[in-house]
C-alpha atoms as a PDB file:
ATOM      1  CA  UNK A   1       7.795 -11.321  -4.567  1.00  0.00           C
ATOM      2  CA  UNK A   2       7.202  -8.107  -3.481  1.00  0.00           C
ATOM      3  CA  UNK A   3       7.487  -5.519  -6.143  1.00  0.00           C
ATOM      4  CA  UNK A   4       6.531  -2.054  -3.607  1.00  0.00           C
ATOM      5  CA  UNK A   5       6.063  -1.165  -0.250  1.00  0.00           C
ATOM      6  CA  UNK A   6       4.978   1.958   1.537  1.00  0.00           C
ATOM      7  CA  UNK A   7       7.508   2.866   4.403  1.00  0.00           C
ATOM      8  CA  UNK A   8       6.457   5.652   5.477  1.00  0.00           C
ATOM      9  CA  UNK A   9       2.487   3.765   6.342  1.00  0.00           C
ATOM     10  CA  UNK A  10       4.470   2.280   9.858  1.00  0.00           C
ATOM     11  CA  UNK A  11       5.622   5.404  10.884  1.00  0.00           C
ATOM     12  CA  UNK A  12       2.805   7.548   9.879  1.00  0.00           C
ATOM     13  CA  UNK A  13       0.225   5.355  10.920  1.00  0.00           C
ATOM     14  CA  UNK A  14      -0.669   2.869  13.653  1.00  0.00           C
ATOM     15  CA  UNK A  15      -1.603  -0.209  11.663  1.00  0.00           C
ATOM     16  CA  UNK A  16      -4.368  -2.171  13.026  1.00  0.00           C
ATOM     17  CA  UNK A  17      -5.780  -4.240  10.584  1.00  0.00           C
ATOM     18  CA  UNK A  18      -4.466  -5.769   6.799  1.00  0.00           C
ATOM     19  CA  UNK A  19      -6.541  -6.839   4.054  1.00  0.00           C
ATOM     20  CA  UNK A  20      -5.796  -8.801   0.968  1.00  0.00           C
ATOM     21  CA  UNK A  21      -7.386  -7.187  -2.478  1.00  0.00           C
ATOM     22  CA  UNK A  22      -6.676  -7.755  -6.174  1.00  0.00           C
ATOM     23  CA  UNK A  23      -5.366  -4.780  -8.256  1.00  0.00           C
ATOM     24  CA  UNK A  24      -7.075  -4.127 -11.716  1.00  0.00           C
ATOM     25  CA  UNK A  25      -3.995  -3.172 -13.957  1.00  0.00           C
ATOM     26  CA  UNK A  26      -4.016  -3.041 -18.144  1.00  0.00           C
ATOM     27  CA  UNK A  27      -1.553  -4.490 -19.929  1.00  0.00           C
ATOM     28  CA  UNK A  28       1.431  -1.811 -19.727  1.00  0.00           C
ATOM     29  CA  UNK A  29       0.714  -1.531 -15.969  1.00  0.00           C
ATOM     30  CA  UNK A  30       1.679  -5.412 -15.480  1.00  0.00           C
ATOM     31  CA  UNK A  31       5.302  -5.204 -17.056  1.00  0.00           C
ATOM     32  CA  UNK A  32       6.083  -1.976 -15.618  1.00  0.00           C
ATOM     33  CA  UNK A  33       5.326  -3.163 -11.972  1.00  0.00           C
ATOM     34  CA  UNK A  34       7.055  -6.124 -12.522  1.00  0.00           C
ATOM     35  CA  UNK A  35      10.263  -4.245 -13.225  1.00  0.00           C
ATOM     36  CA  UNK A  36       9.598  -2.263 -10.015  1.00  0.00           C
ATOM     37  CA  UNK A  37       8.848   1.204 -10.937  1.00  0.00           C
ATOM     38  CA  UNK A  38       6.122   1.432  -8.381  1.00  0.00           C
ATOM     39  CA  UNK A  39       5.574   4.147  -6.273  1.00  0.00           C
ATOM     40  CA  UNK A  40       3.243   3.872  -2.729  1.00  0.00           C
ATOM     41  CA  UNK A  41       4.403   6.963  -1.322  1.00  0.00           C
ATOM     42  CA  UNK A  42       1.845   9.594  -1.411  1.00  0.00           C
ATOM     43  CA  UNK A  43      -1.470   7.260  -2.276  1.00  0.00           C
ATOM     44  CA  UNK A  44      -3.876   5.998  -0.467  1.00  0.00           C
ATOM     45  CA  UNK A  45      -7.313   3.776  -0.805  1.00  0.00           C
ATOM     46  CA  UNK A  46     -10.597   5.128  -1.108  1.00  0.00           C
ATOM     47  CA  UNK A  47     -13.891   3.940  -0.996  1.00  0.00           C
ATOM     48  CA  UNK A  48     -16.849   5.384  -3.409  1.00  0.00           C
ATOM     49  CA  UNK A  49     -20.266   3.958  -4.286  1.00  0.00           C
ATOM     50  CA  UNK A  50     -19.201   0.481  -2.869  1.00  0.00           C
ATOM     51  CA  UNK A  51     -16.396  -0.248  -4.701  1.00  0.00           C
ATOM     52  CA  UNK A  52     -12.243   0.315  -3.477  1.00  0.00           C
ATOM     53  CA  UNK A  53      -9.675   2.602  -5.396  1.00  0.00           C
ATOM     54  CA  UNK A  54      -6.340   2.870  -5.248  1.00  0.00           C
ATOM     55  CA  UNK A  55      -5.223   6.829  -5.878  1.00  0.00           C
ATOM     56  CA  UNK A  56      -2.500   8.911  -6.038  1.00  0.00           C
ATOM     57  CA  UNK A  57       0.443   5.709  -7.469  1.00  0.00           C
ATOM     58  CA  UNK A  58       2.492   5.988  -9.621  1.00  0.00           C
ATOM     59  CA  UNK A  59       3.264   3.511 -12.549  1.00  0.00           C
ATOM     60  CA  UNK A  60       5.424   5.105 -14.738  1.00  0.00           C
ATOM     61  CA  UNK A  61       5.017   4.870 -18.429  1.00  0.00           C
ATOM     62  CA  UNK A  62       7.216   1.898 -20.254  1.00  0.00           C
ATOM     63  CA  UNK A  63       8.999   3.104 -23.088  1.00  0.00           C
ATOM     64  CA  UNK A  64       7.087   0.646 -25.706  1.00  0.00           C
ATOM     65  CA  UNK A  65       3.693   1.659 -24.461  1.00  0.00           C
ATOM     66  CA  UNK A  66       3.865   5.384 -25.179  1.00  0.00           C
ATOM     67  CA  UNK A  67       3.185   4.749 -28.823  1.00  0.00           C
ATOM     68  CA  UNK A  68      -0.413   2.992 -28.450  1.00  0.00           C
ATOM     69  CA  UNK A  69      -1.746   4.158 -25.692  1.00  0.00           C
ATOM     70  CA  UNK A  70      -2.601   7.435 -23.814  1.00  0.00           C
ATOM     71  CA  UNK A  71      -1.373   6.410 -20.087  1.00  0.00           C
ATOM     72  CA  UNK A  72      -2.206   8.281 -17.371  1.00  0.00           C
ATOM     73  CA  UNK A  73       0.384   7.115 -14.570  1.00  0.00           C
ATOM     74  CA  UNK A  74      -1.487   8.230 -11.569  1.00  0.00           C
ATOM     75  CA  UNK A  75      -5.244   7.503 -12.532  1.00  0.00           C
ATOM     76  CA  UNK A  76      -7.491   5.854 -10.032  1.00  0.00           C
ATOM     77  CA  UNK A  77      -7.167   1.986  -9.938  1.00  0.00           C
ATOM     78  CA  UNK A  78     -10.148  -0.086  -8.785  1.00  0.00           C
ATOM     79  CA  UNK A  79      -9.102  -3.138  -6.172  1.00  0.00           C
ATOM     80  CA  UNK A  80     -10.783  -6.025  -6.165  1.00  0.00           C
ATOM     81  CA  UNK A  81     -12.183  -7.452  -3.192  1.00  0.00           C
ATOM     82  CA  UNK A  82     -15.871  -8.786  -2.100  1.00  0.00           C
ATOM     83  CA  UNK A  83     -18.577  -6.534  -1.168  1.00  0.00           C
ATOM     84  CA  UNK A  84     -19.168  -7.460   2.011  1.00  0.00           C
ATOM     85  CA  UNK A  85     -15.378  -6.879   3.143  1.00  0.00           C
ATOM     86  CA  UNK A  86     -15.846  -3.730   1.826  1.00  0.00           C
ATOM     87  CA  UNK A  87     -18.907  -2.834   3.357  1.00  0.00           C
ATOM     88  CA  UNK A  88     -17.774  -3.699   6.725  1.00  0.00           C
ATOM     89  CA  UNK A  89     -14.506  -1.574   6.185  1.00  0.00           C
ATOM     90  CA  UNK A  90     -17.037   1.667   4.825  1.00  0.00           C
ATOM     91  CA  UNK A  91     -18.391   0.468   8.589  1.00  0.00           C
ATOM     92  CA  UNK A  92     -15.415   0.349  10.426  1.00  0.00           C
ATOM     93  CA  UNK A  93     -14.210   3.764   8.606  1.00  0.00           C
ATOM     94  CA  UNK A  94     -17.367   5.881   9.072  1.00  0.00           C
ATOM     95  CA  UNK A  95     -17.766   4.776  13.022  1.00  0.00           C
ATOM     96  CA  UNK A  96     -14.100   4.847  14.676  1.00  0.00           C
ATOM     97  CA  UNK A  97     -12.571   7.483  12.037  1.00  0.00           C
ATOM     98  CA  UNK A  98     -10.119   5.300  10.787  1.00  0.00           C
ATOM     99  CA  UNK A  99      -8.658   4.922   7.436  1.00  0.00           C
ATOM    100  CA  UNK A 100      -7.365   2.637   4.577  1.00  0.00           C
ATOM    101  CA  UNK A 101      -3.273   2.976   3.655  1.00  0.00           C
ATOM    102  CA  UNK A 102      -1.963   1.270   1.020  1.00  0.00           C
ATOM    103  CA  UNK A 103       1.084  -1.384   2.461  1.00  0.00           C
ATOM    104  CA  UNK A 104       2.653  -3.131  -0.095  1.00  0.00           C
ATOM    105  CA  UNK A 105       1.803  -4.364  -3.946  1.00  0.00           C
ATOM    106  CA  UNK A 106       3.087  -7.968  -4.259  1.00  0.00           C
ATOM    107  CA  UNK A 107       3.052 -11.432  -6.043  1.00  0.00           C
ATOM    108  CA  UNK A 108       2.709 -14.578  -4.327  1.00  0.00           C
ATOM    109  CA  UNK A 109       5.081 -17.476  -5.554  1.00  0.00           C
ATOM    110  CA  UNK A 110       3.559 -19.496  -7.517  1.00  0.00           C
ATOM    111  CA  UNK A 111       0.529 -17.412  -9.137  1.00  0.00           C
ATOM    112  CA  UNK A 112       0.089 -15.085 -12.199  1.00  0.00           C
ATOM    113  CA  UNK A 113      -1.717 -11.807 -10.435  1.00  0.00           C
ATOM    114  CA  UNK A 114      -0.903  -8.886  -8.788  1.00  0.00           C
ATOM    115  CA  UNK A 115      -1.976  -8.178  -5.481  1.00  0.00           C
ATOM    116  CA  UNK A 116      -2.426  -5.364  -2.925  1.00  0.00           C
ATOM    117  CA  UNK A 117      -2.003  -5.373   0.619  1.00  0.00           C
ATOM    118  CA  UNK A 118      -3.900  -2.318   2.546  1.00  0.00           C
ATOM    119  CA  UNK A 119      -4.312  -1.608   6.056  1.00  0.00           C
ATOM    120  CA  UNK A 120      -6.761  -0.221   8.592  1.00  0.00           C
ATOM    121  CA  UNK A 121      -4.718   2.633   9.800  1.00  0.00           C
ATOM    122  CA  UNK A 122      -5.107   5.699  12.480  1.00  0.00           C
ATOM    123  CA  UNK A 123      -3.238   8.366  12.297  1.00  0.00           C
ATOM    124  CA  UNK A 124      -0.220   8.716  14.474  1.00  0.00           C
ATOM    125  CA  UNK A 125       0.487  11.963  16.763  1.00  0.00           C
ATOM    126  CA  UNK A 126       3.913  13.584  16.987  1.00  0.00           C
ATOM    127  CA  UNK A 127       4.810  12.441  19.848  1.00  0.00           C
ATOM    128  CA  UNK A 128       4.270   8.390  18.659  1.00  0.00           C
ATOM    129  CA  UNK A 129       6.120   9.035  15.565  1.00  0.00           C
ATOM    130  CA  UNK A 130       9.036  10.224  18.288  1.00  0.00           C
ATOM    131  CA  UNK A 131       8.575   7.046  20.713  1.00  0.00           C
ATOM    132  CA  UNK A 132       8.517   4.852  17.588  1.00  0.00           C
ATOM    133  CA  UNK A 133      11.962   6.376  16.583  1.00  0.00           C
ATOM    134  CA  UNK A 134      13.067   6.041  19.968  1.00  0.00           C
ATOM    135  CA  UNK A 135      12.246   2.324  20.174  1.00  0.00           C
ATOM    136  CA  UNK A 136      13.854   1.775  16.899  1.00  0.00           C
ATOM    137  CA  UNK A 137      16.885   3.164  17.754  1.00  0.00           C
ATOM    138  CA  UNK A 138      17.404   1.142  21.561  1.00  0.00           C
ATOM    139  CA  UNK A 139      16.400  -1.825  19.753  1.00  0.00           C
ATOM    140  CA  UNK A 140      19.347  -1.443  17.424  1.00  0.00           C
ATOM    141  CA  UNK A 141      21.787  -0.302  20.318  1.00  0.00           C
ATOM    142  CA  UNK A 142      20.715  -3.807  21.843  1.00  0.00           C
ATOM    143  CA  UNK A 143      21.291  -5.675  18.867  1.00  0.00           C
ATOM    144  CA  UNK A 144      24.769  -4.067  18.264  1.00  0.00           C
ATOM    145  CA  UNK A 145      26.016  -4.875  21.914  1.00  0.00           C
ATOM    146  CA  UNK A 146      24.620  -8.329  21.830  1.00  0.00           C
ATOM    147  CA  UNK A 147      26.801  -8.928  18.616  1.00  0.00           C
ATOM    148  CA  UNK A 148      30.174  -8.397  20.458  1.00  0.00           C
ATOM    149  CA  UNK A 149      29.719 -10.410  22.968  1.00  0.00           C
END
């Protein structure tokens, strides 16, 4: 189940590569993802001292949690992965000046944790972000004419 996705990662970026990590949540975290109040839009993953954080989401606060807890809804959260995938990513990101977008925050069926999928992204230019549009948009003129026939 997928509880967030990033849509503006495709059309910003040129994804070449996804990863698989875990995402370290506390308790509040967990139920307020699960009722989808998620937000991927402005963060991104960064890598310091050899370990992977997710910064700038947002989990808002849930309304039962405010009471015990001081929450801060856009603090850094570590991702869990192992150190030689990260490594090799530091590699990757330090050589070819690439870097690491957040895609989507998901479930798979069948299991109790929460994970995170992130990409090795670079940058698009203007004029991709146009051609993208473009092929978007004659794809769906094809797929309208080949439904009336």
């Amino acid at each position: 189940m997928t509880y967030a996705t990033n849509k503006k990662a495709r059309y910003n970026y040129e994804l070449i590569d996804t990863f698989e990590a875990g995402l370290k949540l506390e308790g509040a975290e967990v139920k307020s993802i699960r009722a989808g109040k998620l937000s991927l839009k402005e963060s991104y993953v960064k890598i310091k001292d050899n370990e992977i954080f997710l910064t700038q989401s947002h989990i808002p606060v849930p309304d039962y949690a405010v009471q015990w807890a001081k929450f801060d809804e856009k603090r850094d959260r570590k991702l869990l992965m192992h150190k030689k995938e990260i490594i090799k990513l530091q590699a990757k990101i330090q050589e070819k000046g690439l870097t690491l977008v957040a895609v989507s925050v998901y479930q798979k069926e069948g299991e109790k944790k929460i994970k995170i999928q992130i990409a090795l992204a670079r940058g698009k230019k203007t004029f991709d972000k146009k051609q993208t549009i473009k092929e978007r948009d004659i794809k769906r003129d094809m797929d309208r004419t080949l439904k009336r026939f």
